[in-house]
C-alpha atoms as a PDB file:
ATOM      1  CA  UNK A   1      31.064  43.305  44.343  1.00  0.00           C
ATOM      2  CA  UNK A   2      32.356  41.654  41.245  1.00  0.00           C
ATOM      3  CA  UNK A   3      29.808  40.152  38.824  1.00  0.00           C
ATOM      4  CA  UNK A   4      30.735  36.587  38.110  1.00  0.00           C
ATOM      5  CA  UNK A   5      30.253  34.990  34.713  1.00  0.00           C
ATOM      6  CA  UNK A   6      29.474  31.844  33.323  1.00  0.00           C
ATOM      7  CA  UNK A   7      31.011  30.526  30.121  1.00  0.00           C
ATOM      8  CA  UNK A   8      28.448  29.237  27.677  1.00  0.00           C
ATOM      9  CA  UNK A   9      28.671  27.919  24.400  1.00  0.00           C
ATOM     10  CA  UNK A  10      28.579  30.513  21.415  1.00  0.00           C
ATOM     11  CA  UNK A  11      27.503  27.423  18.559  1.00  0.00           C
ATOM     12  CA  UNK A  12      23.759  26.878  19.850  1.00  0.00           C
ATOM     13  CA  UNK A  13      22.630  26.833  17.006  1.00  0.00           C
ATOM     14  CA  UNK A  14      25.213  24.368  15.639  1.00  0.00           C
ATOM     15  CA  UNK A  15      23.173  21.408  14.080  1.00  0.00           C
ATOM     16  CA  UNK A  16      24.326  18.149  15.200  1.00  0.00           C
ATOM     17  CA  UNK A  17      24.980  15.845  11.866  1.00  0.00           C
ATOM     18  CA  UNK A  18      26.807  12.743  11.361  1.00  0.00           C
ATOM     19  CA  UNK A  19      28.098  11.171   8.357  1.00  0.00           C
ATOM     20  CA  UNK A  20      26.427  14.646   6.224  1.00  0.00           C
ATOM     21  CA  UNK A  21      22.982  13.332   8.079  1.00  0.00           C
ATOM     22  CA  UNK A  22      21.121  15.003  10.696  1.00  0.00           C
ATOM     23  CA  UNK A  23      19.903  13.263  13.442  1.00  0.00           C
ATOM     24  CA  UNK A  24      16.419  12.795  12.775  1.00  0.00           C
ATOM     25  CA  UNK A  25      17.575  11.413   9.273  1.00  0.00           C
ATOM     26  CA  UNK A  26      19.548   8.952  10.559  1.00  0.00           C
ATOM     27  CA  UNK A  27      17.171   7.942  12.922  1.00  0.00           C
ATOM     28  CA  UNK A  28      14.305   7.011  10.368  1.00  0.00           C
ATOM     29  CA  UNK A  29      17.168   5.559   8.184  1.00  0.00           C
ATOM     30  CA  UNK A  30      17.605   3.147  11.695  1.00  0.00           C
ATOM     31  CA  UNK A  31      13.953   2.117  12.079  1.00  0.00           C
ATOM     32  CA  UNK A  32      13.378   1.527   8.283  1.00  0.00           C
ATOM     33  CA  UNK A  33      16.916  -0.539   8.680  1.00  0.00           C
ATOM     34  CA  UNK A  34      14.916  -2.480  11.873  1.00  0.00           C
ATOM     35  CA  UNK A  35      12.555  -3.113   9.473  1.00  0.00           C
ATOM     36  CA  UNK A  36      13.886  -5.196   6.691  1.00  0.00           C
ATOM     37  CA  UNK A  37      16.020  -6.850   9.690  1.00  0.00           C
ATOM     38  CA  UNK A  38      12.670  -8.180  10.785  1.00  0.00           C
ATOM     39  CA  UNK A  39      10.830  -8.490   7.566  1.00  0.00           C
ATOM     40  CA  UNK A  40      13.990 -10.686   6.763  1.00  0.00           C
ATOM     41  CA  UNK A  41      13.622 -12.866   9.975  1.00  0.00           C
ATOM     42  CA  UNK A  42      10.144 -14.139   8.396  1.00  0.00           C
ATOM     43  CA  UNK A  43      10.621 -14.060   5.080  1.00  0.00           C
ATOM     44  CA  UNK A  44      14.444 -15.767   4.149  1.00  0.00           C
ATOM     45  CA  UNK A  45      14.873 -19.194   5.524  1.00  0.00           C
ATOM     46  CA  UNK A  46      17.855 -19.727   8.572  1.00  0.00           C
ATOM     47  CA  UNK A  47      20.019 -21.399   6.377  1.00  0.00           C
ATOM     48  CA  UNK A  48      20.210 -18.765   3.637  1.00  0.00           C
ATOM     49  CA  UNK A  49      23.873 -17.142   3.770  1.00  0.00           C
ATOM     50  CA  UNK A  50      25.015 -14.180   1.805  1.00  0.00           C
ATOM     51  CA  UNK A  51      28.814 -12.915   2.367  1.00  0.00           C
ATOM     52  CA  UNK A  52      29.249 -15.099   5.569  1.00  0.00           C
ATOM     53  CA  UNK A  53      26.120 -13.043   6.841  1.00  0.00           C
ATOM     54  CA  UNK A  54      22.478 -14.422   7.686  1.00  0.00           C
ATOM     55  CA  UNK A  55      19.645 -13.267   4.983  1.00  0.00           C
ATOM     56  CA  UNK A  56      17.960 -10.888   7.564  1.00  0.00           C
ATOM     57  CA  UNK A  57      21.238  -9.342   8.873  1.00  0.00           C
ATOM     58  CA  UNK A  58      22.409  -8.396   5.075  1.00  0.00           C
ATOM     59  CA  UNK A  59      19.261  -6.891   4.189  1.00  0.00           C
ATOM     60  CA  UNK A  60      19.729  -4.538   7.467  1.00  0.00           C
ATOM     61  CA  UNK A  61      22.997  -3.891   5.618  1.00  0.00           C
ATOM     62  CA  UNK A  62      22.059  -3.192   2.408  1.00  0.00           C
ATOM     63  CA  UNK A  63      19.651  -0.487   3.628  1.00  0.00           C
ATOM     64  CA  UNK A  64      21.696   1.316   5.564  1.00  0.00           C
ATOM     65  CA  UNK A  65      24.653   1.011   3.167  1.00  0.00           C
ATOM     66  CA  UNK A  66      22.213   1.835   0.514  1.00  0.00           C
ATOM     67  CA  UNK A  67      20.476   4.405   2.479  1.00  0.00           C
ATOM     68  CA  UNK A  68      22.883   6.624   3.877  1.00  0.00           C
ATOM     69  CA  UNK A  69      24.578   7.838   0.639  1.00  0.00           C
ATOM     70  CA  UNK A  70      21.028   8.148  -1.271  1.00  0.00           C
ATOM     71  CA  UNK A  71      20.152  10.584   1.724  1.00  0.00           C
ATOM     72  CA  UNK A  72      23.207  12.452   1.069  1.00  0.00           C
ATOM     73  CA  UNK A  73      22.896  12.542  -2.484  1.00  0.00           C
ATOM     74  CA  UNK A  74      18.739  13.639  -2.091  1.00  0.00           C
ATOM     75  CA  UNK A  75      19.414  15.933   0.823  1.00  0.00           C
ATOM     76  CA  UNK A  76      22.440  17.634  -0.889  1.00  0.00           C
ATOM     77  CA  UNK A  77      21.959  21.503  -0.905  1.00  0.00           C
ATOM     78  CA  UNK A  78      18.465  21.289   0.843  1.00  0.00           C
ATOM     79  CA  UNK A  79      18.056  23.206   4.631  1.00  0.00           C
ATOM     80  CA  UNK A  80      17.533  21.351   7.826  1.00  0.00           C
ATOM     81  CA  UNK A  81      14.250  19.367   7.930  1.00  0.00           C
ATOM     82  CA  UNK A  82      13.769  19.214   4.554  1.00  0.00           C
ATOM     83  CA  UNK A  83      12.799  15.129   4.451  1.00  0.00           C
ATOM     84  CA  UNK A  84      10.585  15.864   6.894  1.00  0.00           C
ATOM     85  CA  UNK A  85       8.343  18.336   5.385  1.00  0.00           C
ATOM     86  CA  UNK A  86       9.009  16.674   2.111  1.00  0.00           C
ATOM     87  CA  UNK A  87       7.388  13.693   3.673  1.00  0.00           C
ATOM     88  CA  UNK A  88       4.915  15.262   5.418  1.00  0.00           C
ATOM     89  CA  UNK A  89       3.859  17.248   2.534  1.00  0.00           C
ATOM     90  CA  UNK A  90       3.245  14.038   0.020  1.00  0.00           C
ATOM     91  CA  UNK A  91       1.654  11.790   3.167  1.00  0.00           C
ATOM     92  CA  UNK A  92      -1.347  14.681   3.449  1.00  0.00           C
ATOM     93  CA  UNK A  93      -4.340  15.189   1.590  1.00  0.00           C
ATOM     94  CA  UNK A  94      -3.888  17.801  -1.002  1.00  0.00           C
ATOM     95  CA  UNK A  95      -7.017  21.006  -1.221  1.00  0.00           C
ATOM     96  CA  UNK A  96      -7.177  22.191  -4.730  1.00  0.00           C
ATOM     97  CA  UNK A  97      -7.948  25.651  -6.006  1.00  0.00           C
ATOM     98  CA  UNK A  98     -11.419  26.061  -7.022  1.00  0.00           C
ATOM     99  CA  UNK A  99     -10.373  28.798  -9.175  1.00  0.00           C
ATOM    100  CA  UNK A 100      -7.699  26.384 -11.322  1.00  0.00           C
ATOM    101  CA  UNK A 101      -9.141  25.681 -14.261  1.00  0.00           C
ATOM    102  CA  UNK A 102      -9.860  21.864 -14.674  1.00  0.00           C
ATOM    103  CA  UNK A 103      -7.957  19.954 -17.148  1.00  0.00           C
ATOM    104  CA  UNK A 104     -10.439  17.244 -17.667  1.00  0.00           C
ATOM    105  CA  UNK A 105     -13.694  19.456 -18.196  1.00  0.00           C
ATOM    106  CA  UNK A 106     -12.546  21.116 -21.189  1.00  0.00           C
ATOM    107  CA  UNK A 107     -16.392  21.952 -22.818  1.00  0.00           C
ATOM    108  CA  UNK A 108     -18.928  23.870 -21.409  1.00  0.00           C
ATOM    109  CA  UNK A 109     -21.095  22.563 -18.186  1.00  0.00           C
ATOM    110  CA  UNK A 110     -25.031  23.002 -19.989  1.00  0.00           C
ATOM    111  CA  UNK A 111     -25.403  22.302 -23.194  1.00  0.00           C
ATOM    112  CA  UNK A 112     -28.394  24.659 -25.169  1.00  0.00           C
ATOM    113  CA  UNK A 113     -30.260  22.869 -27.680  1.00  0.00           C
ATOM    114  CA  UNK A 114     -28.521  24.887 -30.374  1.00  0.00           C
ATOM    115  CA  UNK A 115     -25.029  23.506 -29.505  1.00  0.00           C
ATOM    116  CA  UNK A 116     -23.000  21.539 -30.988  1.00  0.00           C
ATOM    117  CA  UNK A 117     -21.864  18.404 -28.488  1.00  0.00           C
ATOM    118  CA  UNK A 118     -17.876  18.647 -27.784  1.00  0.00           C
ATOM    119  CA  UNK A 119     -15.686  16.095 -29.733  1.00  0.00           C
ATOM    120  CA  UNK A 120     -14.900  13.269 -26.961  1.00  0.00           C
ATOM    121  CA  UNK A 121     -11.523  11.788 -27.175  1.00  0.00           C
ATOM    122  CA  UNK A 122     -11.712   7.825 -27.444  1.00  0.00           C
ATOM    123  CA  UNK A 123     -13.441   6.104 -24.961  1.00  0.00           C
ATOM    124  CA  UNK A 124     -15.077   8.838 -23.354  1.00  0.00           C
ATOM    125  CA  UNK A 125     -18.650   8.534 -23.157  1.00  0.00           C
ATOM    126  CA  UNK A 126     -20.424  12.044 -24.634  1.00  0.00           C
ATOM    127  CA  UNK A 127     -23.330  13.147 -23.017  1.00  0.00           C
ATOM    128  CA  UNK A 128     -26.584  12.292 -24.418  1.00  0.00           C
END
């Protein structure tokens, strides 16, 4: 009995990109475009034309003419995801090393009685 097989696509891991963009890139580009479509509606009045185009319309233009290339330009030579986690990392708190040294604190903690005080740059207040 002959085992019958199924053709199935080799490229699975083929991303799927338009215009240079993937998906997901495109999609926040869409929803930020959505935005300044609505933000527009409020803030120009109706009668305001620019090109033969309402106000609110030409803004939702602008940022996705504007938009696209800048993400191809930013995005150039970077992996898959990369606006993601390059949003995600500067939208979280940042831990710092306790072990760094501090580049504020640049004199000693406690002071002895036979220390000199540190020289304060202007408009610090030195200890007293």
């Amino acid at each position: 009995m002959p085992l019958n097989a199924t053709p199935i696509s080799r490229n699975l891991r083929t991303s799927v990109r338009m215009l240079g963009l993937d998906i997901e890139d495109l999609l926040a580009l869409g929803v930020i475009a959505v935005f300044a479509l609505i933000i527009g509606q409020f803030i120009f009045p109706h009668d305001m034309v620019v090109l033969g185009l309402p106000m609110n319309w030409f803004c939702f233009l602008v940022v996705v003419m504007v938009g696209v290339p800048g993400l191809m330009i930013f995005k150039y030579g970077k992996p898959r995801g990369y606006l993601r986690d390059f949003l995600a990392w500067h939208l979280k708190p940042h831990t710092y090393s306790a072990l760094a040294r501090d580049r504020e604190i640049t004199g000693p903690y406690i002071i002895e009685d036979n220390d000199e005080l540190p020289k304060h740059p202007k408009g610090a207040n030195p200890r007293a």
